[in-house]
Protein backbone atom coordinates (compact mmCIF):
# COMPACT_ATOMS: atom_id res chain seq x y z
CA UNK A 1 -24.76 -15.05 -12.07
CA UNK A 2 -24.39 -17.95 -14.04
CA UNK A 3 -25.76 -21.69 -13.00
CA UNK A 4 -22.07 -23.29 -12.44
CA UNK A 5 -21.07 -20.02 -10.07
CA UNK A 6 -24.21 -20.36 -8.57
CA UNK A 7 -23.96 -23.63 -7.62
CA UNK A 8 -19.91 -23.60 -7.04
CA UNK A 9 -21.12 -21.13 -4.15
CA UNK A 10 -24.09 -22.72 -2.88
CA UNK A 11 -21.96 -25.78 -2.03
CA UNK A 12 -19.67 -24.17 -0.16
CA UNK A 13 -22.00 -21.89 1.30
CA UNK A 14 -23.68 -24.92 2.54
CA UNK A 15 -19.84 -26.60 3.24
CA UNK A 16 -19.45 -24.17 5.76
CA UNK A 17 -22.69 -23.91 8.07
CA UNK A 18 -22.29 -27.38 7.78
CA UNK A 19 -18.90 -27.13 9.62
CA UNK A 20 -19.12 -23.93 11.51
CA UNK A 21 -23.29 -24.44 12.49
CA UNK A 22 -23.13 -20.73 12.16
CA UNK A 23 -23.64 -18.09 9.04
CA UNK A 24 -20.19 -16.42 7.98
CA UNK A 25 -19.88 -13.14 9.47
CA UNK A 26 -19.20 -10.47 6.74
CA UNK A 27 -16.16 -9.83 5.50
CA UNK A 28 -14.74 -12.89 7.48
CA UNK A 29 -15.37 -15.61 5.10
CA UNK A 30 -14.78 -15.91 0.99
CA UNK A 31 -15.63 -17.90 -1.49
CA UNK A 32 -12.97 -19.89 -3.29
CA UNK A 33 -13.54 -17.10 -6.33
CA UNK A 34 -12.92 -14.67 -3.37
CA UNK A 35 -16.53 -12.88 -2.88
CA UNK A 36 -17.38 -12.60 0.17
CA UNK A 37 -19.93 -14.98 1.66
CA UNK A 38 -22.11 -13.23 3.85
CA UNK A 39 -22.36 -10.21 1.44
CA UNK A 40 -23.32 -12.66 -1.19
CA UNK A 41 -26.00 -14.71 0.97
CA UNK A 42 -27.16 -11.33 2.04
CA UNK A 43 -28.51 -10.48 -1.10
CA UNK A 44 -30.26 -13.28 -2.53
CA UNK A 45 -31.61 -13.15 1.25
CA UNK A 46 -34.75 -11.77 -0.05
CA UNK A 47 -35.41 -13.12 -3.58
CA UNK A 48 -37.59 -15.89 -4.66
CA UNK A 49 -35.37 -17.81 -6.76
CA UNK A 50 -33.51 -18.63 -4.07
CA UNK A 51 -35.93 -19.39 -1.62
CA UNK A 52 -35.25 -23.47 -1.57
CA UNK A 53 -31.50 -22.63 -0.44
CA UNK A 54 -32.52 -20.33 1.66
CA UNK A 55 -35.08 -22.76 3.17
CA UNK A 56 -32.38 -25.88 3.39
CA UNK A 57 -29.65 -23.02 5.06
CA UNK A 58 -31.82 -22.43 7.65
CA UNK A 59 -33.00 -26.07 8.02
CA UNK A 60 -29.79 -26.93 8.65
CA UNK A 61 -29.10 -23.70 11.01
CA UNK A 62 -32.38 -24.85 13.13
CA UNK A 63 -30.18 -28.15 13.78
CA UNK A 64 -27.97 -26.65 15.80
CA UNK A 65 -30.57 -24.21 17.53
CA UNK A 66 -29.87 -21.35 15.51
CA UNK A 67 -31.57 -19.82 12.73
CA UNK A 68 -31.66 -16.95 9.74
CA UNK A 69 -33.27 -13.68 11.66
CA UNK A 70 -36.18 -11.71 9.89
CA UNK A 71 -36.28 -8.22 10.27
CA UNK A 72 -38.25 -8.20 13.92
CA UNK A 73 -36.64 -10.38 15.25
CA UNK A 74 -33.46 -8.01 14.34
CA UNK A 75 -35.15 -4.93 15.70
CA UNK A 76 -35.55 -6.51 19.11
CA UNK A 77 -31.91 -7.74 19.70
CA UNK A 78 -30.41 -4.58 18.12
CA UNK A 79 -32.82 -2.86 21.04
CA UNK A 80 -31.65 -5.19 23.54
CA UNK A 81 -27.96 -4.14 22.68
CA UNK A 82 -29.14 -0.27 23.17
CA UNK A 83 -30.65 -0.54 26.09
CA UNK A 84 -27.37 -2.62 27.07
CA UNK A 85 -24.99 -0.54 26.18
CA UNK A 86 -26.64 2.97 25.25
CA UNK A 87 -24.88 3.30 22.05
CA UNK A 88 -25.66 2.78 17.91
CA UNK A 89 -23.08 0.46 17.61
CA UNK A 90 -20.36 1.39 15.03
CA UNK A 91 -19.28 -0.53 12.49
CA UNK A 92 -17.89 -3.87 12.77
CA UNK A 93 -18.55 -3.40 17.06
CA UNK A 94 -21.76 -5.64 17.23
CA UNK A 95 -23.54 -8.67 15.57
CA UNK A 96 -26.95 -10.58 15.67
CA UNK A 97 -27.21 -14.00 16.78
CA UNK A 98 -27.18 -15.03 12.92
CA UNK A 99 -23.77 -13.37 12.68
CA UNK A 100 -25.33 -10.57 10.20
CA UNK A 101 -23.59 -7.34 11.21
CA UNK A 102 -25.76 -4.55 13.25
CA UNK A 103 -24.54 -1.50 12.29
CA UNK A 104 -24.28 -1.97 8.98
CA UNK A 105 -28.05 -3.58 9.01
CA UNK A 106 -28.95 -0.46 10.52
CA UNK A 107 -28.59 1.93 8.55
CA UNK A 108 -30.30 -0.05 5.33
CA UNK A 109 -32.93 -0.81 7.79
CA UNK A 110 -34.08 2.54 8.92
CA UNK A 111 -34.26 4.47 5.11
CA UNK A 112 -38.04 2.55 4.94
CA UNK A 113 -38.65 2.02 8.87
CA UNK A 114 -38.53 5.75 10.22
CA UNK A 115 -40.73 5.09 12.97
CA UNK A 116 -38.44 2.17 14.08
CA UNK A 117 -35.54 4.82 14.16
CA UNK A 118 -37.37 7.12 16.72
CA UNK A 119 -37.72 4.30 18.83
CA UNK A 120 -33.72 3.79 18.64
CA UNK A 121 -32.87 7.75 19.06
CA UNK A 122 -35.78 7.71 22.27
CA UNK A 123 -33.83 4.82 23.77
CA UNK A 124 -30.71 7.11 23.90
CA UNK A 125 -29.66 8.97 26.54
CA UNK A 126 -27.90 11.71 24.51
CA UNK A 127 -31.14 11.89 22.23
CA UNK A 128 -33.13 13.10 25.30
CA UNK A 129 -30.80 14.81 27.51
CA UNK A 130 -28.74 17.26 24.75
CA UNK A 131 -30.01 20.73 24.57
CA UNK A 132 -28.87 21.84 21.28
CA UNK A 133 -30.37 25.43 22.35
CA UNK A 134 -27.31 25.43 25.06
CA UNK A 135 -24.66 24.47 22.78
CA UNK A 136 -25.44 25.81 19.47
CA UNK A 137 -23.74 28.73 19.12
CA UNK A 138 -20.42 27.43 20.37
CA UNK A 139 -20.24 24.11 17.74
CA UNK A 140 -22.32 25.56 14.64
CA UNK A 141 -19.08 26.06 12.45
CA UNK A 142 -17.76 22.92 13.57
CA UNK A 143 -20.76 21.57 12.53
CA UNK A 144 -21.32 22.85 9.49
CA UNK A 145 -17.53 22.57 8.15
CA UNK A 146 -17.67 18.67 8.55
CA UNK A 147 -20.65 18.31 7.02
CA UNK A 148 -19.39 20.26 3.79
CA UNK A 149 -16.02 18.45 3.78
CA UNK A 150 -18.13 14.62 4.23
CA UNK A 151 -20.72 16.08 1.63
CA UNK A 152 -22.88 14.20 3.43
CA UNK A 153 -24.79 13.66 6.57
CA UNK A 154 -22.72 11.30 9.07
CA UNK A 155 -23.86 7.94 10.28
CA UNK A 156 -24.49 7.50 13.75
CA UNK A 157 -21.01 7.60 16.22
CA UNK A 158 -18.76 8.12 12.92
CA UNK A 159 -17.53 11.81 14.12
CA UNK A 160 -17.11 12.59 17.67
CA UNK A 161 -16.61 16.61 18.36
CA UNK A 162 -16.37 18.48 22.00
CA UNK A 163 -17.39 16.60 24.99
CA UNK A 164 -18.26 13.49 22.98
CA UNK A 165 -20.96 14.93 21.05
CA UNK A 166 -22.26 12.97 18.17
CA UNK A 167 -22.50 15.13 15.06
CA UNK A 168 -25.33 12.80 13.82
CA UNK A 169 -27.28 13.80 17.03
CA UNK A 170 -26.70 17.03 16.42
CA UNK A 171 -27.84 16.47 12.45
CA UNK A 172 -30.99 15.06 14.09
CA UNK A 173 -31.72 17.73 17.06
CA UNK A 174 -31.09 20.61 14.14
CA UNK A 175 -34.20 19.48 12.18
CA UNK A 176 -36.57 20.73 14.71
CA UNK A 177 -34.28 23.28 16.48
CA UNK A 178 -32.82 25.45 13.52
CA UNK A 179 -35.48 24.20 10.06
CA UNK A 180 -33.70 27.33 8.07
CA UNK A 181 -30.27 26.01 8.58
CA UNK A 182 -30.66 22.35 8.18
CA UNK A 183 -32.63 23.03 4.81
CA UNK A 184 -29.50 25.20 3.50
CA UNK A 185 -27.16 22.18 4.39
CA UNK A 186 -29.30 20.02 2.46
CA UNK A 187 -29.54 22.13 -0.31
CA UNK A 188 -25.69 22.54 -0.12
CA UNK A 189 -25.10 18.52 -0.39
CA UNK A 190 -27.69 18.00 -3.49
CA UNK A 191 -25.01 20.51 -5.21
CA UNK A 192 -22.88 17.13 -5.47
CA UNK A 193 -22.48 14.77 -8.81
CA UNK A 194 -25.51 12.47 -8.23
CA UNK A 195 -23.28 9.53 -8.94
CA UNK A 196 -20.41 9.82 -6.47
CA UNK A 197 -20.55 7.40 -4.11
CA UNK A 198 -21.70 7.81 -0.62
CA UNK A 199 -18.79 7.72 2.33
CA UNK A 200 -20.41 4.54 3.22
CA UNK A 201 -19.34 2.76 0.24
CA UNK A 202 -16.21 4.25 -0.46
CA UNK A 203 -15.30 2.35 3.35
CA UNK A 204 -17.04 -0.73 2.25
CA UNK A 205 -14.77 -0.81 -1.47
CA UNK A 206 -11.56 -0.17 0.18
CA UNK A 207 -12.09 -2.81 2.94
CA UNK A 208 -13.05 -5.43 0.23
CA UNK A 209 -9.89 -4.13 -1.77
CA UNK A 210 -7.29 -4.36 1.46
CA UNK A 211 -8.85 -7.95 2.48
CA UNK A 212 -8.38 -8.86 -1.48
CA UNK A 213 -4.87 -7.61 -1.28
CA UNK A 214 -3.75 -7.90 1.62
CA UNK A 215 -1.87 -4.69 2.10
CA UNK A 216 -2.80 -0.97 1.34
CA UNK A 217 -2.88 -0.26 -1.86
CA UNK A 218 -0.48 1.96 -3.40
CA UNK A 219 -1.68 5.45 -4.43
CA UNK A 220 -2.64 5.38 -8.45
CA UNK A 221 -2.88 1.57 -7.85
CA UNK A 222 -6.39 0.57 -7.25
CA UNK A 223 -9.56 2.98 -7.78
CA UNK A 224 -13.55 2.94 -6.58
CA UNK A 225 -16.27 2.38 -9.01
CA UNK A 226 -16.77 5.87 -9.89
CA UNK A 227 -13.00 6.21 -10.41
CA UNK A 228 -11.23 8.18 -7.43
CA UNK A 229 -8.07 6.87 -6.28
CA UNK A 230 -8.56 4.72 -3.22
CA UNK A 231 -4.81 5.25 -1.64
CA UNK A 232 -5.45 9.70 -2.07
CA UNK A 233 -9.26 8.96 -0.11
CA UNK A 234 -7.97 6.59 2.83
CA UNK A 235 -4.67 8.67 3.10
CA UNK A 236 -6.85 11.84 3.71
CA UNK A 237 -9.81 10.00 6.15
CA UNK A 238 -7.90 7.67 8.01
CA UNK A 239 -7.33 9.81 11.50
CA UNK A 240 -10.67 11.05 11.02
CA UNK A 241 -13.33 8.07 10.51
CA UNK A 242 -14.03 6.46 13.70
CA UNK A 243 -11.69 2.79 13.97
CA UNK A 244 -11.06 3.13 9.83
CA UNK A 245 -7.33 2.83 10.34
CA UNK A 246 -7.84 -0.34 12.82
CA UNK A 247 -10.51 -2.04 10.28
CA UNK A 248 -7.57 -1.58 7.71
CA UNK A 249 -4.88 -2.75 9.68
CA UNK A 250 -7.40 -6.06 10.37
CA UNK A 251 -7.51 -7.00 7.03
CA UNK A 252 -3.18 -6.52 6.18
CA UNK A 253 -2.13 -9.62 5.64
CA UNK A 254 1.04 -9.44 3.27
CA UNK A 255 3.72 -7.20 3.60
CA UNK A 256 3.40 -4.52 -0.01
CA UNK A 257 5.01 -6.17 -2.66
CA UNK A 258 7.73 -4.23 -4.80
CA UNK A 259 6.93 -3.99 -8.27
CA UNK A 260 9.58 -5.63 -10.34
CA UNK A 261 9.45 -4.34 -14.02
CA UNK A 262 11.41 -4.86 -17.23
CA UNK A 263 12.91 -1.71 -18.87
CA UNK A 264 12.84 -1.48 -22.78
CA UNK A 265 14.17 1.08 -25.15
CA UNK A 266 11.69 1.73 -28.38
CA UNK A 267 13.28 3.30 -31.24
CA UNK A 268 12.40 6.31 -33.02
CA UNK A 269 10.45 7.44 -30.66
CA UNK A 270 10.88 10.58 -28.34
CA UNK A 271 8.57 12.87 -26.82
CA UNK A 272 8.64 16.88 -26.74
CA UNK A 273 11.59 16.84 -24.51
CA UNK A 274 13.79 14.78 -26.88
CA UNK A 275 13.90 11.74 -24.37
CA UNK A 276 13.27 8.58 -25.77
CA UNK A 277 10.03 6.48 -24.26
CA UNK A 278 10.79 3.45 -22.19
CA UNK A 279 8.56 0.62 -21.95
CA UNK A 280 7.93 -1.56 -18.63
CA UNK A 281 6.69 -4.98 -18.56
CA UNK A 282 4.72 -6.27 -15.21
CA UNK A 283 5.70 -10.01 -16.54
CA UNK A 284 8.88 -10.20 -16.21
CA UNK A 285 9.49 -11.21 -19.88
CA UNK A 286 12.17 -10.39 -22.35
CA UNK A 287 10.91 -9.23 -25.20
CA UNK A 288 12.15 -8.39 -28.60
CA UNK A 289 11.31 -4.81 -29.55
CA UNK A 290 14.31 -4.79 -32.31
CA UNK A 291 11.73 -4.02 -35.01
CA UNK A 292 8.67 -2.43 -32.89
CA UNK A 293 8.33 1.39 -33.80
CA UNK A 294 5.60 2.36 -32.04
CA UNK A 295 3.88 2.20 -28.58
CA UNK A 296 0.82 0.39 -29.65
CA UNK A 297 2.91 -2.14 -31.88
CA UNK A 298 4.47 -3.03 -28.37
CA UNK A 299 1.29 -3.57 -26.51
CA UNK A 300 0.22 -6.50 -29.42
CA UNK A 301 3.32 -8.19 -28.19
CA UNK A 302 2.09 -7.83 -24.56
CA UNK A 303 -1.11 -5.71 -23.44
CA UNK A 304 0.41 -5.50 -19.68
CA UNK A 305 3.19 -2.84 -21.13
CA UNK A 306 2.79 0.58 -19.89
CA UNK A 307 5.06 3.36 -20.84
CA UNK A 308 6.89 6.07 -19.55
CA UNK A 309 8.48 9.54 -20.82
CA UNK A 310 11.93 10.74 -20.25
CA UNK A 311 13.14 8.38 -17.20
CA UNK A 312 15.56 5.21 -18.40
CA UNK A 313 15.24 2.66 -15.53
CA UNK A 314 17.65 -0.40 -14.78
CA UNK A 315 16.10 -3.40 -15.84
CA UNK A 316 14.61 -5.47 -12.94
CA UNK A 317 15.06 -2.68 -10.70
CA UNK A 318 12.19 -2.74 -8.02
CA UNK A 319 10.35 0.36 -7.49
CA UNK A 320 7.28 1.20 -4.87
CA UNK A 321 5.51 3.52 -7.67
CA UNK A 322 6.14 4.91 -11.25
CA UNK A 323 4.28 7.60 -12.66
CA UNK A 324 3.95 7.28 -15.88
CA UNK A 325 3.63 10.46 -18.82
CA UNK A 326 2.55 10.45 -22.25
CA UNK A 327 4.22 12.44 -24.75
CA UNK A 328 4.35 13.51 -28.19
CA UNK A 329 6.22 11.09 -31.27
CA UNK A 330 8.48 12.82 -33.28
């Protein structure tokens, strides 16, 4: 991060306790470059060099009787809302006092404080009163068939089977009830491309994508980091994930734009089927292809051009979603 972007968003981090005499809740609040604040003040939580901002945020929080939470004093409220409530809370459902969001806290939490998760799972009553011995034979392929298709084991409350049973609690019950088949299922999952990402971050990328846009993106249109289309995943999870489809429809803002494109004809150029290539521009501009013979001469006149085989469309006509082909020049 460089000093001026650092500083841009240190002022209006500070701009906004300042006003609000709270910290922004995630995914609430963005910057003016459109990062979101809490995620951003969430990691440089933790790291020395920013320990004077951190100190003068929560000077100025103490003001107003509130305050930055450290870790136990998180584990005590998120127990408080357990023993309230008798649920993990899912995602989004729950927040500390400093606005930081439980669930999500959670589940980063636990990977280095095991012993701190047994105390959650002991202060639920499906923990202690499911007998997985009773039940077992009836919702082992369930079971096992969502856990191949997530390629992963589920967070707490994200899939719901029979009679409201938590497949997490059955995950956790399994260890000690059936060793064999829980080490199988583990040995099934590390089968998977190390760097895929986890189900957790796929949701967390295609939140941050619909609250940048504004709408849903359209399929082919936006990807994750490791390069699956985002439209495909959410299209295929949506009635599955526990309040995915009601997170989405939090963060539409704008109704989908049509894509308005400009048509062009290049010259001397066909592909296998004897069609001539079109070119589209996303600009809008007219341009003068008179002389251009060749796609990549075409994208030094504009690098937004993207072409397609075999279909002629009518210039400025809108369209929801082209596919676009590559073929062969004669």
């Amino acid at each position: 991060m460089s000093n001026d972007l650092y500083n841009k968003r240190k002022e209006e981090f500070k701009s906004y306790v300042l006003d609000n005499h709270v910290l922004p809740r995630v995914w609430k609040v963005r910057f003016s470059d459109n990062t979101d604040m809490r995620l951003w003040f969430n990691k440089i939580l933790k790291l020395d060099e920013f320990k004077s901002f951190i100190n003068e945020i929560d000077v100025i929080l103490n003001n107003y009787d509130s305050k930055i939470l450290n870790d136990s004093e998180k584990e005590d409220e998120f127990l408080n809302y357990i023993h309230s409530h008798n649920q993990i809370p899912l995602y989004g459902q729950a927040y500390f006092s400093d606005n930081d969001e439980m669930h999500s806290w959670y589940l980063s939490y636990r990977n280095n404080n095991r012993d701190y998760e047994t105390i959650v799972h002991d202060s639920l009553s499906e923990y202690r009163n499911l007998d997985l011995a009773e039940i077992w034979s009836f919702i082992r392929d369930e079971f096992i068939s969502i856990i191949k298709t997530l390629k992963r084991i589920p967070n707490h409350g994200e899939f719901i089977i029979r009679d409201g049973i938590d497949v997490r609690v059955i995950y956790d019950k399994l260890v000690s009830f059936d060793p064999e088949t829980t080490e199988k299922l583990l040995l099934h999952l590390q089968t998977y491309k190390k760097n895929q990402l986890s189900f957790d971050d796929r949701i967390g990328e295609f939140l941050e994508c619909v609250s940048s846009l504004g709408y849903i993106p359209y399929i082919q249109e936006s990807r994750f980091s490791d390069g699956t289309d985002m439209f495909t995943w959410y299209d295929k999870y949506k009635n599955i994930v526990t309040n995915l489809e009601s997170e989405v429809s939090a963060r539409i803002s704008v109704e989908p734009p049509k894509k308005k494109v400009n048509i062009y004809l290049i010259p001397n150029f066909r592909n296998t089927g004897g069609n001539f290539y079109t070119v589209c521009s996303n600009v809008g501009e007219r341009l003068d292809l008179s002389q251009v013979s060749s796609f990549k001469e075409a994208k030094k006149l504009d690098d937004s051009l993207v072409k397609r085989g075999g279909v002629i469309l009518k210039r400025d006509e809108e369209i929801d979603s082209v596919d676009f082909t590559k073929g062969k020049s004669k």
